[in-house]
C-alpha atoms as a PDB file:
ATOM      1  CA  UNK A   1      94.119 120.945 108.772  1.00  0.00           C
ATOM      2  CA  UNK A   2      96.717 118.489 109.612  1.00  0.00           C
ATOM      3  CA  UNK A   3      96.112 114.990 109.881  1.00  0.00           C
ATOM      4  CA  UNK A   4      96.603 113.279 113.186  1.00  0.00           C
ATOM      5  CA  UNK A   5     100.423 111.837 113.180  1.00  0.00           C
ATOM      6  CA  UNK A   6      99.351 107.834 112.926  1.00  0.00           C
ATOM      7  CA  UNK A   7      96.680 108.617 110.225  1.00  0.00           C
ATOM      8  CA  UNK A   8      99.487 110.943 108.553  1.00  0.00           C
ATOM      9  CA  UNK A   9     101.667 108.202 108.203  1.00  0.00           C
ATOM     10  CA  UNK A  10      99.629 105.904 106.617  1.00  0.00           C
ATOM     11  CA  UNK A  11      98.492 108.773 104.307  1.00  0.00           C
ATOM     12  CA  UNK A  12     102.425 109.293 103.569  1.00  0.00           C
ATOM     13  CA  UNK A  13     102.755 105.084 102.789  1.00  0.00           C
ATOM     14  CA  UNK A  14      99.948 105.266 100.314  1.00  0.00           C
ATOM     15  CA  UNK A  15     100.977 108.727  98.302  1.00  0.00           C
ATOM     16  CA  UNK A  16     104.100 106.794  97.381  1.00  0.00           C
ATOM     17  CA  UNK A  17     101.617 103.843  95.835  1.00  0.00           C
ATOM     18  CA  UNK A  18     100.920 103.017  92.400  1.00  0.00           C
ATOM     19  CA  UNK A  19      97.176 102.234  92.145  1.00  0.00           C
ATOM     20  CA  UNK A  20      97.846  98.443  91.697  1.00  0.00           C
ATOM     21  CA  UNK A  21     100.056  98.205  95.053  1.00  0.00           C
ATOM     22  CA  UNK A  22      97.533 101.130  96.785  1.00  0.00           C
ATOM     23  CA  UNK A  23      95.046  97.812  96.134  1.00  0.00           C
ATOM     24  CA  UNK A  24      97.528  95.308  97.136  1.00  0.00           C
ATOM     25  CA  UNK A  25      98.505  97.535 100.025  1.00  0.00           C
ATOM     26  CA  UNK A  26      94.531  98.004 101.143  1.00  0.00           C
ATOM     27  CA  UNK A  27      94.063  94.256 100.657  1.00  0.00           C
ATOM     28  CA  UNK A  28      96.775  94.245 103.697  1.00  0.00           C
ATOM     29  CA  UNK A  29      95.159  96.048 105.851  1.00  0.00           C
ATOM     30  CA  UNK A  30      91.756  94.521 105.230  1.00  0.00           C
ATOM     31  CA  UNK A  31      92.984  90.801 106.794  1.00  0.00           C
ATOM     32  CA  UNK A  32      94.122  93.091 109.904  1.00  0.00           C
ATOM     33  CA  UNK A  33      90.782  93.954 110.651  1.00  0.00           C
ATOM     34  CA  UNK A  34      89.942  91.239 113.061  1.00  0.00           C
ATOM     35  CA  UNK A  35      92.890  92.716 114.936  1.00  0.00           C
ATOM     36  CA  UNK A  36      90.974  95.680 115.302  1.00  0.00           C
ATOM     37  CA  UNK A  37      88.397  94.115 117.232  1.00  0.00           C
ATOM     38  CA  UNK A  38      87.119  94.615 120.681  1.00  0.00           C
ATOM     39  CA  UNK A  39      89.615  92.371 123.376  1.00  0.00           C
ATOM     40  CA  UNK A  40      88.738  90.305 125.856  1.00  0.00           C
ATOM     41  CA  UNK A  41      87.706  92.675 129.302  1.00  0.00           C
ATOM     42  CA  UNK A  42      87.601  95.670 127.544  1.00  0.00           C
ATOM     43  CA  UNK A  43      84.747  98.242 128.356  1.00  0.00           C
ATOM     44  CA  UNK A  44      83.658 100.819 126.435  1.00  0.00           C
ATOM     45  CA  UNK A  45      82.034 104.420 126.699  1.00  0.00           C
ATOM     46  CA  UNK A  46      79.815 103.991 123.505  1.00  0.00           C
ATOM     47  CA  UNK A  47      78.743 101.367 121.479  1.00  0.00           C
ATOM     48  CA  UNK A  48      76.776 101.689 118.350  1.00  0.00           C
ATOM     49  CA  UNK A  49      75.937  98.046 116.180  1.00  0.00           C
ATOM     50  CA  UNK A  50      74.002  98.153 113.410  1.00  0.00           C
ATOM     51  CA  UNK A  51      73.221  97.264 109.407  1.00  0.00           C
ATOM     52  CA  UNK A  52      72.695 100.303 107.823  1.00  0.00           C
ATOM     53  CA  UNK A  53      71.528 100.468 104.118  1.00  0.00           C
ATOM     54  CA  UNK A  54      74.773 100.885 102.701  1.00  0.00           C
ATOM     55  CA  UNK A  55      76.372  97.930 104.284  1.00  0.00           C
ATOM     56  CA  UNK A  56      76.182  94.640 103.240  1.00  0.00           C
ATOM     57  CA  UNK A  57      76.126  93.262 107.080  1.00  0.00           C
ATOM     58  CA  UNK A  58      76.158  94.419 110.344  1.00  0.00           C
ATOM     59  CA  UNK A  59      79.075  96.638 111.405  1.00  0.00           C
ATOM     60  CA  UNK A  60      79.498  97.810 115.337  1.00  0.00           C
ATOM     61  CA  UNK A  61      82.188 100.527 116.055  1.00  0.00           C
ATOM     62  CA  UNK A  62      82.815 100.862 119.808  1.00  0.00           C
ATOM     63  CA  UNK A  63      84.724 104.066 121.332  1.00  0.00           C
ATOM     64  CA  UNK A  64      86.939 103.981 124.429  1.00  0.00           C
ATOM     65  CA  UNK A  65      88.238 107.288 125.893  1.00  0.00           C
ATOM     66  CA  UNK A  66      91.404 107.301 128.053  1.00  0.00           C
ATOM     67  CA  UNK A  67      92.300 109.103 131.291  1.00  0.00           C
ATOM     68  CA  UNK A  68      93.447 111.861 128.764  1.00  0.00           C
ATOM     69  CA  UNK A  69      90.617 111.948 126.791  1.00  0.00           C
ATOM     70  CA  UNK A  70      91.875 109.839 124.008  1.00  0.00           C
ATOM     71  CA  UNK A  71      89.624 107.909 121.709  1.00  0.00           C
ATOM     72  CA  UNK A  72      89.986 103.909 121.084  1.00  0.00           C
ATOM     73  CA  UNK A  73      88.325 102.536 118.127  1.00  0.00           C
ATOM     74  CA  UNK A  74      87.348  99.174 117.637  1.00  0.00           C
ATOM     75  CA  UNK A  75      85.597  97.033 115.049  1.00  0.00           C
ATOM     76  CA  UNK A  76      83.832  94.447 114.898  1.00  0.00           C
ATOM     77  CA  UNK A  77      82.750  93.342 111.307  1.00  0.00           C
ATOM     78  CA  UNK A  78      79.645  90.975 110.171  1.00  0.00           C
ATOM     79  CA  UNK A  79      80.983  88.168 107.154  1.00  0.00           C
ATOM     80  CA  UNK A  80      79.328  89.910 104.693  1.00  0.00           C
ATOM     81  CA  UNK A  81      81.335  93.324 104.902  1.00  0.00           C
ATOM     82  CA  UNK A  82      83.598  94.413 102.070  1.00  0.00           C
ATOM     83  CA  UNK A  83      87.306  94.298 101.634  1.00  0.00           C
ATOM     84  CA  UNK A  84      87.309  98.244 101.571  1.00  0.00           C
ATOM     85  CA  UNK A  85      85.431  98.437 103.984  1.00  0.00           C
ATOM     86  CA  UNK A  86      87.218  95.624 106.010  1.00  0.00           C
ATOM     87  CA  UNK A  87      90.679  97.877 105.339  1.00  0.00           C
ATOM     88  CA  UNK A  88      89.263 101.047 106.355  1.00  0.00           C
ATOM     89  CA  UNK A  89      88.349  99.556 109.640  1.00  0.00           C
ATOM     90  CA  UNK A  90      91.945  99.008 109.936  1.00  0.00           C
ATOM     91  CA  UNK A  91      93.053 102.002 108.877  1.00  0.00           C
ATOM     92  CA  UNK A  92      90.821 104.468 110.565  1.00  0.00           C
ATOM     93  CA  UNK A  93      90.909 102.109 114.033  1.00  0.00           C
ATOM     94  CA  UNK A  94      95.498 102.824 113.990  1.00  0.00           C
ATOM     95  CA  UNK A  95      95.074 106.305 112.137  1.00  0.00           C
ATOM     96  CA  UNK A  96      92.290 107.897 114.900  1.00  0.00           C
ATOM     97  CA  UNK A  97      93.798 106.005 118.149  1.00  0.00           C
ATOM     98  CA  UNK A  98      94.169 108.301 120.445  1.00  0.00           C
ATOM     99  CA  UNK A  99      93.060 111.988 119.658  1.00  0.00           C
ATOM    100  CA  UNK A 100      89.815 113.112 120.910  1.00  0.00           C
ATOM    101  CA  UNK A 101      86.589 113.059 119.999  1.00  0.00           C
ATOM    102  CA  UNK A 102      86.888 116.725 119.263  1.00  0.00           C
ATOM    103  CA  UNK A 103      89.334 116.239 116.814  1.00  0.00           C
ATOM    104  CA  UNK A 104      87.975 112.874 115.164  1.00  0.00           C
ATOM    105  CA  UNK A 105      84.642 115.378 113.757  1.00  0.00           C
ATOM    106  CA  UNK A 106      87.345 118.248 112.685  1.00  0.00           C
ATOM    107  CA  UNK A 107      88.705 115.099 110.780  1.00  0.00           C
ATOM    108  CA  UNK A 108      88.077 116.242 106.857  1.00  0.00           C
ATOM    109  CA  UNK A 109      87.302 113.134 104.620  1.00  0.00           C
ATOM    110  CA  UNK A 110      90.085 114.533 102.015  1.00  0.00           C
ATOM    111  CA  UNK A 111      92.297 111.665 102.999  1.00  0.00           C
ATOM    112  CA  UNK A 112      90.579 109.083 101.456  1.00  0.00           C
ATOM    113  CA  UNK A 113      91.317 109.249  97.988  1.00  0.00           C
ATOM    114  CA  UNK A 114      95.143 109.338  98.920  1.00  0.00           C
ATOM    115  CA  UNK A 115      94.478 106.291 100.404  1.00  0.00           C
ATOM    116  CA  UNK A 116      92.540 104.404  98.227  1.00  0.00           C
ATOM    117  CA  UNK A 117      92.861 106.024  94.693  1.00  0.00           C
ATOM    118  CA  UNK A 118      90.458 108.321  93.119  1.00  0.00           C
ATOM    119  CA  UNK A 119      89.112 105.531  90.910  1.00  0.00           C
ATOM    120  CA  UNK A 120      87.973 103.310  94.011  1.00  0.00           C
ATOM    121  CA  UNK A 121      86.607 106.116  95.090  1.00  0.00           C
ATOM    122  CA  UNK A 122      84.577 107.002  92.030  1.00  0.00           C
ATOM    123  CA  UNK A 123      83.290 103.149  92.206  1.00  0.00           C
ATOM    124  CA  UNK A 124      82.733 102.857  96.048  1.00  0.00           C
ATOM    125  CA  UNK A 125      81.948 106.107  97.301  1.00  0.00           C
ATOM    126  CA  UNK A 126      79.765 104.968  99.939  1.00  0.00           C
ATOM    127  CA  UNK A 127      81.803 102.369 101.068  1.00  0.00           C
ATOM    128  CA  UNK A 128      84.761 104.547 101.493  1.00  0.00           C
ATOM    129  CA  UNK A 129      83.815 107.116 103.638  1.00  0.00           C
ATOM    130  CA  UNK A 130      81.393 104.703 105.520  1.00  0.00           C
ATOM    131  CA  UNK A 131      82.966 104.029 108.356  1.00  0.00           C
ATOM    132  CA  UNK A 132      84.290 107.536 108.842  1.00  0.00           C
ATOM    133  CA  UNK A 133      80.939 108.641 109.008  1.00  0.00           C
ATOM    134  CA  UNK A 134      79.601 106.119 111.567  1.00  0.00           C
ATOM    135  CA  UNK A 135      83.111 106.884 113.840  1.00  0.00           C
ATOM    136  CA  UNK A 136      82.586 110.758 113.417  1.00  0.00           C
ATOM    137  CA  UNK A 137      78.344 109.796 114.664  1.00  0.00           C
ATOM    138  CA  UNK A 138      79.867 107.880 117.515  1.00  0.00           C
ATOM    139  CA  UNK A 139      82.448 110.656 118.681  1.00  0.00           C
ATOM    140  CA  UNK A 140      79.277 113.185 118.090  1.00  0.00           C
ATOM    141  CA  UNK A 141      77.373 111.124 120.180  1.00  0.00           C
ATOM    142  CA  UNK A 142      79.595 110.630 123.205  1.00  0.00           C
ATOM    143  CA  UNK A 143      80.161 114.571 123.014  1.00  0.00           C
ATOM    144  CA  UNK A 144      76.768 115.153 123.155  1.00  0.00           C
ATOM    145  CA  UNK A 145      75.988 112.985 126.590  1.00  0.00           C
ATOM    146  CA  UNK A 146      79.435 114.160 127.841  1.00  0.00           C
ATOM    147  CA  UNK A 147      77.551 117.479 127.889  1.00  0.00           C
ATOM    148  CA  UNK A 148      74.135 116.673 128.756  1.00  0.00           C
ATOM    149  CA  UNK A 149      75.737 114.988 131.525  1.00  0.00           C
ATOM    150  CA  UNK A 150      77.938 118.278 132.335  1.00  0.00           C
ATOM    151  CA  UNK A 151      74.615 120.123 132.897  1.00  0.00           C
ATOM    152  CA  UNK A 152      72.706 117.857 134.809  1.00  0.00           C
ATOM    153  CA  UNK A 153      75.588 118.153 137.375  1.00  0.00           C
ATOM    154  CA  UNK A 154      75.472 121.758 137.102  1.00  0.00           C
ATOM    155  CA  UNK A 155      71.718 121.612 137.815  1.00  0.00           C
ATOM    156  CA  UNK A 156      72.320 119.117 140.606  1.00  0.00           C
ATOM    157  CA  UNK A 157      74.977 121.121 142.332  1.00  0.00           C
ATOM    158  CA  UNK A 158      72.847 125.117 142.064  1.00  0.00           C
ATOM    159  CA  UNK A 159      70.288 124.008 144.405  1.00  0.00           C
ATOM    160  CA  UNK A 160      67.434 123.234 141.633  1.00  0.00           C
END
C-alpha cells in the first residue's frame, strides 16, 4: 500500500536520517505537539480520553471529519507522556490529516521504524505504535456508529 502523501513525506525526510539526527529530528516534532491540540471552537465527531496501561498519563485523541469525509486528528497530551510518544502525536496528527477513516485502518504500521529507527523501536515498541493504535480504534469507532446510524434510518424510513 501507499502511504497517504503528507505521511509519505515525512517518511521520505526520515529515510534520509542517520539514527542520531532521526532522534534529533523526532525530538522536533515532539515540542510541536501542543500544536496539535484541539483549537478554540472546534467540535468534534468522536472523542476518546483515557490512561491506558501503556501510557504514562492520560492521552485523548479527538477525530473531526470534513464535508468530504476527511479525518482531523488532534491531541491532547497529559505531562507525563513521552517524547516518542509526544512526536508521534505530531507526526501521525500532519501525516493522517485528511484521508478517511477508511483509509486511516488500511494504514499498515510498517512506517514506523523508517521513522524512528529500528533500535527505538526494539526499546519502545509499545510506545511507538501507541498512538496509531488508539487513532485506528477511534476511526473504527466512528465507522461503526456511522453505520449503526445508516440502519436505523433505513429502519426508520421502511415503515418498521
Amino acid at each position: 500500500m501507499s502511504y497517504p502523501a503528507k505521511l509519505e513525506t515525512i517518511i521520505d525526510l526520515f529515510s534520509g536520517l542517520s539514527d542520531a539526527e532521526k532522534r534529533e529530528t523526532l525530538i522536533s516534532y515532539a515540542d510541536q505537539a501542543r500544536s496539535q491540540e484541539p483549537r478554540e471552537g472546534e467540535i468534534f465527531d468522536l472523542e476518546d480520553v483515557r490512561k491506558d496501561e501503556e501510557c504514562t498519563d492520560t492521552v485523548a485523541v479527538y477525530l473531526r471529519l470534513d464535508e468530504q469525509g476527511g479525518a482531523h486528528f488532534r491531541v491532547t497530551l497529559g505531562p507525563q507522556v513521552q517524547t516518542l510518544t509526544r512526536a508521534m502525536s505530531s507526526i501521525l496528527c500532519k501525516g493522517l490529516d485528511g484521508i478517511t477513516p477508511e483509509d486511516v485502518l488500511e494504514i499498515p504500521a510498517d512506517f514506523v521504524p523508517k521513522i524512528v529507527g529500528a533500535e527505538l523501536v526494539r526499546l519502545r515498541s509499545q510506545t511507538v505504535y501507541y498512538l496509531l493504535t488508539r487513532m485506528k480504534g477511534v476511526a473504527k469507532v466512528w465507522l461503526q456508529r456511522r453505520r449503526a446510524a445508516e440502519v436505523a434510518g433505513e429502519e426508520g424510513t421502511s415503515g418498521n
